[in-house]
N, C-alpha and C. Protein backbone atom coordinates (compact mmCIF):
# COMPACT_ATOMS: atom_id res chain seq x y z
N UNK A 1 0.83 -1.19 0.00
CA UNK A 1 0.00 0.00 0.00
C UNK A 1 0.88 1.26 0.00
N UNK A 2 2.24 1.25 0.90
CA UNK A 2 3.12 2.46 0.58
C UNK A 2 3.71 2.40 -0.30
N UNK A 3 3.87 1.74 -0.70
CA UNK A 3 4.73 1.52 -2.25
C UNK A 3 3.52 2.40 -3.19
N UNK A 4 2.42 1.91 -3.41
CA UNK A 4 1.54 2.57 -4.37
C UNK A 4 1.33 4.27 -4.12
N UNK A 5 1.41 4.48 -2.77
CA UNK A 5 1.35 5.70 -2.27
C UNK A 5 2.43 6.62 -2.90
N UNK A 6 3.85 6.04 -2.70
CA UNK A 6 5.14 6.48 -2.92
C UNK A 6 4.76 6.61 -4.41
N UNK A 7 4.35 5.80 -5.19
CA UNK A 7 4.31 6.21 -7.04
C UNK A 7 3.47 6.69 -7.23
N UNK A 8 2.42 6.77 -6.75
CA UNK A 8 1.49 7.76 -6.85
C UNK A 8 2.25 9.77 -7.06
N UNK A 9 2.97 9.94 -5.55
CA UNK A 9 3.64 11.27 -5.67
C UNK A 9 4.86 11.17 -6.14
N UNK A 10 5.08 9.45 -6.95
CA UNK A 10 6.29 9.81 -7.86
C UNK A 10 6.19 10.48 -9.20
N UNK A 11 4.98 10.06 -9.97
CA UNK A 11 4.61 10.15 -10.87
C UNK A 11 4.06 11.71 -10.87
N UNK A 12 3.49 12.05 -9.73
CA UNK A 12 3.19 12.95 -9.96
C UNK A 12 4.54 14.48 -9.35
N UNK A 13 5.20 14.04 -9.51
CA UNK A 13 6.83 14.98 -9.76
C UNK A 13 7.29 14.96 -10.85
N UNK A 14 7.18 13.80 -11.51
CA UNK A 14 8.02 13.30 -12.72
C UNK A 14 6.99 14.16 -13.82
N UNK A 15 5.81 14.66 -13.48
CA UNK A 15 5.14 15.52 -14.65
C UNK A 15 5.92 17.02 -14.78
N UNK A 16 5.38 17.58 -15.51
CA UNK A 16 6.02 19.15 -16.04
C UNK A 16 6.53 19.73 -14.61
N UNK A 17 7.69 20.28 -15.00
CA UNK A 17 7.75 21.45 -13.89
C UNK A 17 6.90 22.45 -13.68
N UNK A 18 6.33 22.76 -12.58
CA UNK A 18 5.28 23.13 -12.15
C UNK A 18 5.50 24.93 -12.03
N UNK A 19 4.94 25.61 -11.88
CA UNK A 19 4.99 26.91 -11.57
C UNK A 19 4.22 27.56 -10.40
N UNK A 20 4.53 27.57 -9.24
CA UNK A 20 4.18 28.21 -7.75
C UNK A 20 3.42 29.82 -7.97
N UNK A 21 3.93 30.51 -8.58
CA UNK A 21 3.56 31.55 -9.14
C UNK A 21 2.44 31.66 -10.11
N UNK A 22 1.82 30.59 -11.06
CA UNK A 22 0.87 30.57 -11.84
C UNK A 22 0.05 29.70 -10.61
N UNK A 23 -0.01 29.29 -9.80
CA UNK A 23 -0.54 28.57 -8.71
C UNK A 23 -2.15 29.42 -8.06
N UNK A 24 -3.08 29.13 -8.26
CA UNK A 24 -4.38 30.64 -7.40
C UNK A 24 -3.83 29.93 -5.91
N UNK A 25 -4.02 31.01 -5.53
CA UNK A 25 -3.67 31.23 -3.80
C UNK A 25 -4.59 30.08 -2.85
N UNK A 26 -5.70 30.40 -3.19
CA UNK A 26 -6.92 29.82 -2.79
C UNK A 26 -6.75 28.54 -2.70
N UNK A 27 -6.01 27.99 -3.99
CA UNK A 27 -6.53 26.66 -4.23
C UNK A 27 -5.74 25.64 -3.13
N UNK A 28 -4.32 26.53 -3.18
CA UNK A 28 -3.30 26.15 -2.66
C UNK A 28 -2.91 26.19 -1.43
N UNK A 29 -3.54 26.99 -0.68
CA UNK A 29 -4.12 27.30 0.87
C UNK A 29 -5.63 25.51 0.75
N UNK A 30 -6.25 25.70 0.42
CA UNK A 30 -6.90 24.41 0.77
C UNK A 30 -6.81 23.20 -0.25
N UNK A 31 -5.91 23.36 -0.40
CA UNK A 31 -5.11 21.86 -0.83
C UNK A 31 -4.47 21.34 0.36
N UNK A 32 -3.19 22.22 0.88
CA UNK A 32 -2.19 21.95 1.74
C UNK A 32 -2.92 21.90 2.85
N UNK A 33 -4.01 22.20 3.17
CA UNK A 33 -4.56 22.30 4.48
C UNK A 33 -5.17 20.85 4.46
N UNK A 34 -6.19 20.43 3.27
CA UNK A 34 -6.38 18.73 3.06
C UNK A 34 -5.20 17.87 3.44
N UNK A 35 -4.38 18.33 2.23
CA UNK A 35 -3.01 17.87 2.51
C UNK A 35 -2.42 17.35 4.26
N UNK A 36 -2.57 18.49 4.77
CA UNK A 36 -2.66 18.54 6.49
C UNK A 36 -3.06 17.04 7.15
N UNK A 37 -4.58 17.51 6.69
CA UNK A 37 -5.49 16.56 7.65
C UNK A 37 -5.56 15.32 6.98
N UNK A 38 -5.13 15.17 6.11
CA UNK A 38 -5.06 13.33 4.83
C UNK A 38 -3.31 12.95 5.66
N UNK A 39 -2.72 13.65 6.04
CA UNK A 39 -1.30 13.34 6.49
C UNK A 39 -0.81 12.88 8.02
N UNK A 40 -2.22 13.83 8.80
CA UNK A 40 -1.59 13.94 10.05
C UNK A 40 -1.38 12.56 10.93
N UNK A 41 -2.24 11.59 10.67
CA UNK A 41 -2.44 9.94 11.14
C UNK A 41 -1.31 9.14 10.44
N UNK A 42 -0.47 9.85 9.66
CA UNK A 42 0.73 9.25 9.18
C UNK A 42 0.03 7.86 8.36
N UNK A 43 -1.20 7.68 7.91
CA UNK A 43 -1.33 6.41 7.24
C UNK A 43 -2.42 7.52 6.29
N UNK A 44 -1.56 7.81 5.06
CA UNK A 44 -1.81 8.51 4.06
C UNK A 44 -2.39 6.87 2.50
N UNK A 45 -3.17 6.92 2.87
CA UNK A 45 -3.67 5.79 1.98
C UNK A 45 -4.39 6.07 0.92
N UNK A 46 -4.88 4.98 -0.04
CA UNK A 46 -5.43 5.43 -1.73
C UNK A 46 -6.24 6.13 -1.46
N UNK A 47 -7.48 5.96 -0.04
CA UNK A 47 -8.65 6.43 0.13
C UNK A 47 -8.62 7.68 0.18
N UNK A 48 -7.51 8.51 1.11
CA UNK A 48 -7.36 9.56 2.01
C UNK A 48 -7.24 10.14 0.39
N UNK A 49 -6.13 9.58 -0.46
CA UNK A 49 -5.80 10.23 -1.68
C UNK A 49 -6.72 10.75 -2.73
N UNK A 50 -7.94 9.30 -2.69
CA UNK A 50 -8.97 9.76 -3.77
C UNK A 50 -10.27 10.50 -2.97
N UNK A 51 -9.75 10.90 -1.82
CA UNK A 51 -11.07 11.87 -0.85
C UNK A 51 -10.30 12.93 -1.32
N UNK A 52 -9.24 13.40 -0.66
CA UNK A 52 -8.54 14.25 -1.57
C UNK A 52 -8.58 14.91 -2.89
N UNK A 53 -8.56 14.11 -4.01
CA UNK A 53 -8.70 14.75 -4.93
C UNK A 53 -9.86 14.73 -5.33
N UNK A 54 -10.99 14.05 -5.24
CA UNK A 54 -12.60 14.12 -5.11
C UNK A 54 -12.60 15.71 -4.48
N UNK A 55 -12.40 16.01 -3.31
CA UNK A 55 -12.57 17.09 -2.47
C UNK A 55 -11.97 19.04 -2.88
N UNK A 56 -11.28 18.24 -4.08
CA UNK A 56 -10.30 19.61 -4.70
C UNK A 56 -11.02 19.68 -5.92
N UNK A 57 -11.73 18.47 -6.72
CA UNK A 57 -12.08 18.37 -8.07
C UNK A 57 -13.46 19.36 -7.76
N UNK A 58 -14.79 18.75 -6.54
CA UNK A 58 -15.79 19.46 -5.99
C UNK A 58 -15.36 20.69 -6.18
N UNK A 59 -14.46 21.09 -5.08
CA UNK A 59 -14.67 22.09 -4.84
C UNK A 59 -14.07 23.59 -6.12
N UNK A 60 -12.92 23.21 -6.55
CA UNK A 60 -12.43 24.07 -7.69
C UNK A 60 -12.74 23.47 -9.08
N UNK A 61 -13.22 22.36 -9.35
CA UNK A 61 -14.03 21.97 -10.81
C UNK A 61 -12.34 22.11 -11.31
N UNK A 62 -11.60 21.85 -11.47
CA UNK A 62 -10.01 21.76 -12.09
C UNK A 62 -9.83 20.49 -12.86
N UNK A 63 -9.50 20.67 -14.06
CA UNK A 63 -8.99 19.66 -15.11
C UNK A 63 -7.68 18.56 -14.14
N UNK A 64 -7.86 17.61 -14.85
CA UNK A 64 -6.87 16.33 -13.98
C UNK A 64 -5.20 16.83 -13.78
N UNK A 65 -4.82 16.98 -14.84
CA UNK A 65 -3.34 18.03 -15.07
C UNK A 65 -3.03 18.85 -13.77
N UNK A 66 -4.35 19.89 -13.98
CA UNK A 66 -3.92 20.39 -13.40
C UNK A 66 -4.09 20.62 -11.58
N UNK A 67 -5.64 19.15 -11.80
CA UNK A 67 -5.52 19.25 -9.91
C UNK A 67 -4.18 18.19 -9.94
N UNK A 68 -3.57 17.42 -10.62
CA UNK A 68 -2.44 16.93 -10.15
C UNK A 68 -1.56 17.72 -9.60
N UNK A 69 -1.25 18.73 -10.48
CA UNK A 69 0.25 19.71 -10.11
C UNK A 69 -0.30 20.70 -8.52
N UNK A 70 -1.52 21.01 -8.25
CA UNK A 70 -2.21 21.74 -7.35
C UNK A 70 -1.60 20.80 -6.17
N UNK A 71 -1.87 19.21 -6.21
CA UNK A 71 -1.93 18.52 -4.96
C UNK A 71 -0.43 18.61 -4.88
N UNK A 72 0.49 18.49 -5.85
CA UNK A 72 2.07 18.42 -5.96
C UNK A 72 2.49 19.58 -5.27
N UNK A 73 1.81 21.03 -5.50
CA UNK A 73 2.72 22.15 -5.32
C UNK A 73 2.18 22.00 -3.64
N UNK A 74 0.98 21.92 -3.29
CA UNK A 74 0.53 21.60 -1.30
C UNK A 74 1.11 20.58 -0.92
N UNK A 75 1.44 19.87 -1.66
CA UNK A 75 2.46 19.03 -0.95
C UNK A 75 3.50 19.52 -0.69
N UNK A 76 4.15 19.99 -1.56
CA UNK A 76 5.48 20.63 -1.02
C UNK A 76 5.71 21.89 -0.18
N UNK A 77 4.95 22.69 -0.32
CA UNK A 77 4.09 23.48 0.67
C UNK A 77 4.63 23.21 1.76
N UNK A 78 3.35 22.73 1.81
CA UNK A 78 3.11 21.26 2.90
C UNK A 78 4.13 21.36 3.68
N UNK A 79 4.86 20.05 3.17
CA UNK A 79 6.07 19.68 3.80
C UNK A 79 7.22 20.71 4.51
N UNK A 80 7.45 22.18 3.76
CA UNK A 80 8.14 22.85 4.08
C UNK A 80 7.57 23.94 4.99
N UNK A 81 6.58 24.11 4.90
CA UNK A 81 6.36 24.90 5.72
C UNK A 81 6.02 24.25 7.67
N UNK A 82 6.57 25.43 8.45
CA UNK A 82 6.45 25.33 9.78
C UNK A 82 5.12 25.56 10.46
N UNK A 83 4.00 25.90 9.85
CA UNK A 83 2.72 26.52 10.22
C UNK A 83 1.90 26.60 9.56
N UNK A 84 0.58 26.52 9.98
CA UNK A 84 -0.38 26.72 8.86
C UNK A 84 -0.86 28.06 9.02
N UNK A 85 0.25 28.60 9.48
CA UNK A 85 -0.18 30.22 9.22
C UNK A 85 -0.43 31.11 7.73
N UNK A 86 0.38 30.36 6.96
CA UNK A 86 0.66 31.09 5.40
C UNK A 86 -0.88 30.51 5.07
N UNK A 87 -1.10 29.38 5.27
CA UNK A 87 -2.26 28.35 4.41
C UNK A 87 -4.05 29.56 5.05
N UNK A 88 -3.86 29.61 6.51
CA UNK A 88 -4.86 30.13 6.93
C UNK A 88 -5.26 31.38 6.93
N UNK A 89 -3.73 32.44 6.53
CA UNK A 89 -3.85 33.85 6.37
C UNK A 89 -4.60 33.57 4.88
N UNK A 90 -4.01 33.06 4.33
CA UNK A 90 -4.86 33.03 2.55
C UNK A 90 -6.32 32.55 2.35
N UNK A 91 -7.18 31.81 4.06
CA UNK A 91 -8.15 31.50 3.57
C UNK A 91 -8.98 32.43 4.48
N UNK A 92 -8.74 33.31 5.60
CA UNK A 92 -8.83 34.49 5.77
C UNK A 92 -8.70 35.60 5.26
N UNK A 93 -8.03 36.13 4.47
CA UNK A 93 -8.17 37.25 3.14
C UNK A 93 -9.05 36.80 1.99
N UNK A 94 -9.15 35.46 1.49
CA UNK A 94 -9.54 35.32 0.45
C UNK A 94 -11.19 34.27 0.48
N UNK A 95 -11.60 33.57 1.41
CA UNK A 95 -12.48 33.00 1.04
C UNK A 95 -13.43 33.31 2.16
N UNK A 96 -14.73 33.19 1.44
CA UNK A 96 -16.15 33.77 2.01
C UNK A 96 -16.22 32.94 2.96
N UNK A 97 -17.34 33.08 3.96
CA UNK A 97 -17.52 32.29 5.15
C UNK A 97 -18.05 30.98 4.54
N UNK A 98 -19.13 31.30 3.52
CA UNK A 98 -19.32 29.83 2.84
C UNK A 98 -18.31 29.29 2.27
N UNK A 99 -17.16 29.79 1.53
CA UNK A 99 -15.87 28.87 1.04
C UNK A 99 -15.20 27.93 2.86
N UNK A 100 -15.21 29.07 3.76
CA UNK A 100 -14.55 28.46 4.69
C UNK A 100 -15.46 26.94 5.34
N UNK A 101 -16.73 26.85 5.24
CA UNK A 101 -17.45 26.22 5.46
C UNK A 101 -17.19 25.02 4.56
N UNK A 102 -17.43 25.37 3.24
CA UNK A 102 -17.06 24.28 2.32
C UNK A 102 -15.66 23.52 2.18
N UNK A 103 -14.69 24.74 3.04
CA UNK A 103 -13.40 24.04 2.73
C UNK A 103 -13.63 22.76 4.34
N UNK A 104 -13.92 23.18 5.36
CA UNK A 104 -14.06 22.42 6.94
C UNK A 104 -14.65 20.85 5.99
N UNK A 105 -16.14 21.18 5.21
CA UNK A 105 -16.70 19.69 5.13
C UNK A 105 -16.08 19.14 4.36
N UNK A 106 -15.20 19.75 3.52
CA UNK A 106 -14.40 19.15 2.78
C UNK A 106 -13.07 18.21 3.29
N UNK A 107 -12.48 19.41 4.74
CA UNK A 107 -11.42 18.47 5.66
C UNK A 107 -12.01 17.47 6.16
N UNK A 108 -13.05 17.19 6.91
CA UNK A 108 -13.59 16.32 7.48
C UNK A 108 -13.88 15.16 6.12
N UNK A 109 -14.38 15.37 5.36
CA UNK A 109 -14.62 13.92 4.11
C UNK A 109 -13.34 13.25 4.22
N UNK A 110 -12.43 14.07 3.99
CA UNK A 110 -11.20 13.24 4.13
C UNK A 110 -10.72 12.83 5.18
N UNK A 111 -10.88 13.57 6.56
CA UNK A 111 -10.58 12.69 8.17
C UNK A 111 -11.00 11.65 7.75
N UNK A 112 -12.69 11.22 7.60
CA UNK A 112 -13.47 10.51 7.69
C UNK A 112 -13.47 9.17 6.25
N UNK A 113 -12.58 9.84 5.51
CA UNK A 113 -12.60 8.56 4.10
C UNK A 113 -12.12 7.20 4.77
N UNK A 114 -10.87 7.25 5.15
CA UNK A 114 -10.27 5.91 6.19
C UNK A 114 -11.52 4.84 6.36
N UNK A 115 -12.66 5.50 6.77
CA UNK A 115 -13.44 5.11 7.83
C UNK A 115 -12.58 4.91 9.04
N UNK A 116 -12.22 5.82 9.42
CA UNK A 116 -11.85 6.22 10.99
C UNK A 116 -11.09 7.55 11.48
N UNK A 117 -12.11 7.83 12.19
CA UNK A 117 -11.37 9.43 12.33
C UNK A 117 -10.18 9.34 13.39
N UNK A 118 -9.09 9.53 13.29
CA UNK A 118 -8.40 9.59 14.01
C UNK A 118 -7.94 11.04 15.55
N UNK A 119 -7.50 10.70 16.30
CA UNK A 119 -8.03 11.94 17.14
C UNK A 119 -7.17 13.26 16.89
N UNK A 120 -5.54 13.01 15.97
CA UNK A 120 -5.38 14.18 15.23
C UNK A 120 -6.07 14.97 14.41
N UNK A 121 -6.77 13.80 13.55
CA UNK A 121 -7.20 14.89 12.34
C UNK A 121 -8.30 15.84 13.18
N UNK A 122 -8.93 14.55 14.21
CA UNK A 122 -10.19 16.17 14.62
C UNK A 122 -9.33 16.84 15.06
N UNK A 123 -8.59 17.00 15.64
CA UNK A 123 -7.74 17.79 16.25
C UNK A 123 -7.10 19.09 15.51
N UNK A 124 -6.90 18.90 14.36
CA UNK A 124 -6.15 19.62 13.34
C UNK A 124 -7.78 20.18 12.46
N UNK A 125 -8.96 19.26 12.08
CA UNK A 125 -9.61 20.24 11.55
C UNK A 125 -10.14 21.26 13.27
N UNK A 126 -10.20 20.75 13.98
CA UNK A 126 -10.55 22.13 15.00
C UNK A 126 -9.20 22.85 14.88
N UNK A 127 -8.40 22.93 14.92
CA UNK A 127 -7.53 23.83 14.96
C UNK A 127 -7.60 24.59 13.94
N UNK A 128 -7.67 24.59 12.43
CA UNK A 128 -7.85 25.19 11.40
C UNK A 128 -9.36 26.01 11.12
N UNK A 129 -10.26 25.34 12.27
CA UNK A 129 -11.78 26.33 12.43
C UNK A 129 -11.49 27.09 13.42
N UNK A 130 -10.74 27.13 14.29
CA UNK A 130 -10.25 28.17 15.25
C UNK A 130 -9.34 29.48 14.10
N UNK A 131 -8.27 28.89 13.44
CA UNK A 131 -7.53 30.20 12.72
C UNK A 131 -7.91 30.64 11.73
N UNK A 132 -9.39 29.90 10.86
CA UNK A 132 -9.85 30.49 10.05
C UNK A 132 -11.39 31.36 10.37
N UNK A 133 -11.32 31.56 11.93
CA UNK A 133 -12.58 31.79 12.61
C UNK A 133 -14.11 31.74 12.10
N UNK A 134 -14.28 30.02 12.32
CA UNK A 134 -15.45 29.34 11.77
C UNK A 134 -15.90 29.32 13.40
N UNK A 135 -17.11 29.44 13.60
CA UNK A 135 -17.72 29.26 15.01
C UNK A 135 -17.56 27.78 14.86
N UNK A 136 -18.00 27.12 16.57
CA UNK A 136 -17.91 25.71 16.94
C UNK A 136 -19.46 25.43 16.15
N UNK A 137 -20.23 26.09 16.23
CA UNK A 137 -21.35 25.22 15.71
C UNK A 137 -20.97 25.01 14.30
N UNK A 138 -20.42 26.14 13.51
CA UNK A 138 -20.65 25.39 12.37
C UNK A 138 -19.43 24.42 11.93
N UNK A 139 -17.88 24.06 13.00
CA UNK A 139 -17.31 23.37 13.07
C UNK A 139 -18.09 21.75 13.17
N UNK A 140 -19.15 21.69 14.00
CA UNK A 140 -20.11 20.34 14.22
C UNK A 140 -20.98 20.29 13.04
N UNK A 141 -21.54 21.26 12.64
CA UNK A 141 -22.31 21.12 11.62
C UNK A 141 -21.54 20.68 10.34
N UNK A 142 -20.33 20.98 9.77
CA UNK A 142 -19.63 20.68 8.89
C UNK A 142 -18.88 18.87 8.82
N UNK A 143 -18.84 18.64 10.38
CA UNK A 143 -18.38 17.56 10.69
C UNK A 143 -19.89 16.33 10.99
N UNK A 144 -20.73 17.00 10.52
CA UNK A 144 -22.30 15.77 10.86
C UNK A 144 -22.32 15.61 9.14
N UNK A 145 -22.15 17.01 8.14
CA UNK A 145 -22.55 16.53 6.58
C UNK A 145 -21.52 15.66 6.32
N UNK A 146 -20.12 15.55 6.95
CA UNK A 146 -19.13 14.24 6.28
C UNK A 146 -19.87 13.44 6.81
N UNK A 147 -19.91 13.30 8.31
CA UNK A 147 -20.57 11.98 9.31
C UNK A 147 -21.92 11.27 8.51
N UNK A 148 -22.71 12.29 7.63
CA UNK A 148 -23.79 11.62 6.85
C UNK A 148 -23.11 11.04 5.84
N UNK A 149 -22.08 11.19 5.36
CA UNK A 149 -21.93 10.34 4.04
C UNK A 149 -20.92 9.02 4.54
N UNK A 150 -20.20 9.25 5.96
CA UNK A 150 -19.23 8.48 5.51
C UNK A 150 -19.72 7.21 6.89
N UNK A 151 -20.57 7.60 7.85
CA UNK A 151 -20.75 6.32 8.48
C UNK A 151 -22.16 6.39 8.74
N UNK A 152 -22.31 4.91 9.13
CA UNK A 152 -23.49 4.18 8.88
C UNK A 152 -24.71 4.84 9.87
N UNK A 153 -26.16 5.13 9.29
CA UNK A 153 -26.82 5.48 10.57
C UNK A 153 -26.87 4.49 11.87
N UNK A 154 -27.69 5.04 12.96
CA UNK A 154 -27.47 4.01 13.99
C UNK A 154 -29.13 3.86 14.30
């Protein structure tokens, strides 16, 4: 399964050199922030991957090309950066309370793809509804529309 993982973001390096600068801000602030919460349980799997890009395709409608190079450039992001301060100042200047909303149910689909939320990722999407100042209700409310799709009623 890490092996497929590993060629998965091999392949997707080995495409065009990418450009950071032709990059929208937006996209790239909630990529890396998915990115975040698909990473933080350290078991980054096909699922987490195709919630992921399901969750970037929804939300920015982006041709395959180019949500590839999007998830490539938050990855590296990602990786280099010390904070999700850069990721959360950009979704604070730039996206409406409904983008911020849409981006939360969007983190949570992916906590929740695994089928199992782990207690980082809630951890990390509350932390990211705290610095992108989403109230707690609609932190729960965002986290019941994944909870409807991804586990079973009772």
């Amino acid at each position: 399964m890490l092996d497929g993982i590993k060629a998965f973001f091999t392949n997707l390096l080995d495409t065009t050199e990418v450009d950071l600068d032709k990059t929208d801000p937006k996209q790239l602030a909630a990529a890396a922030l998915m990115i975040e919460i698909a990473t933080i349980d350290e078991h980054f799997d096909a699922t987490e991957i195709q919630a992921l890009v399901k969750e970037l395709q929804r939300q920015f409608e982006l041709e395959s090309e180019t949500l590839h190079q999007l998830i490539d450039i938050a990855r590296r992001e990602s990786d280099q950066s010390t904070s999700l301060y850069q990721f959360t100042r950009c979704v604070n200047d730039e996206f409406s309370h409904e983008e911020k909303f849409d981006l939360l149910i969007g983190m949570w689909r992916i906590a929740y793809a695994d089928g199992n939320l782990d207690k980082y990722e809630e951890y990390m999407v509350r932390r990211v509804t705290d610095l992108i100042h989403v109230s707690h209700s609609d932190f729960i409310r965002a986290k019941k529309v994944a909870q409807d799709q991804f586990l079973p009623s009772s």
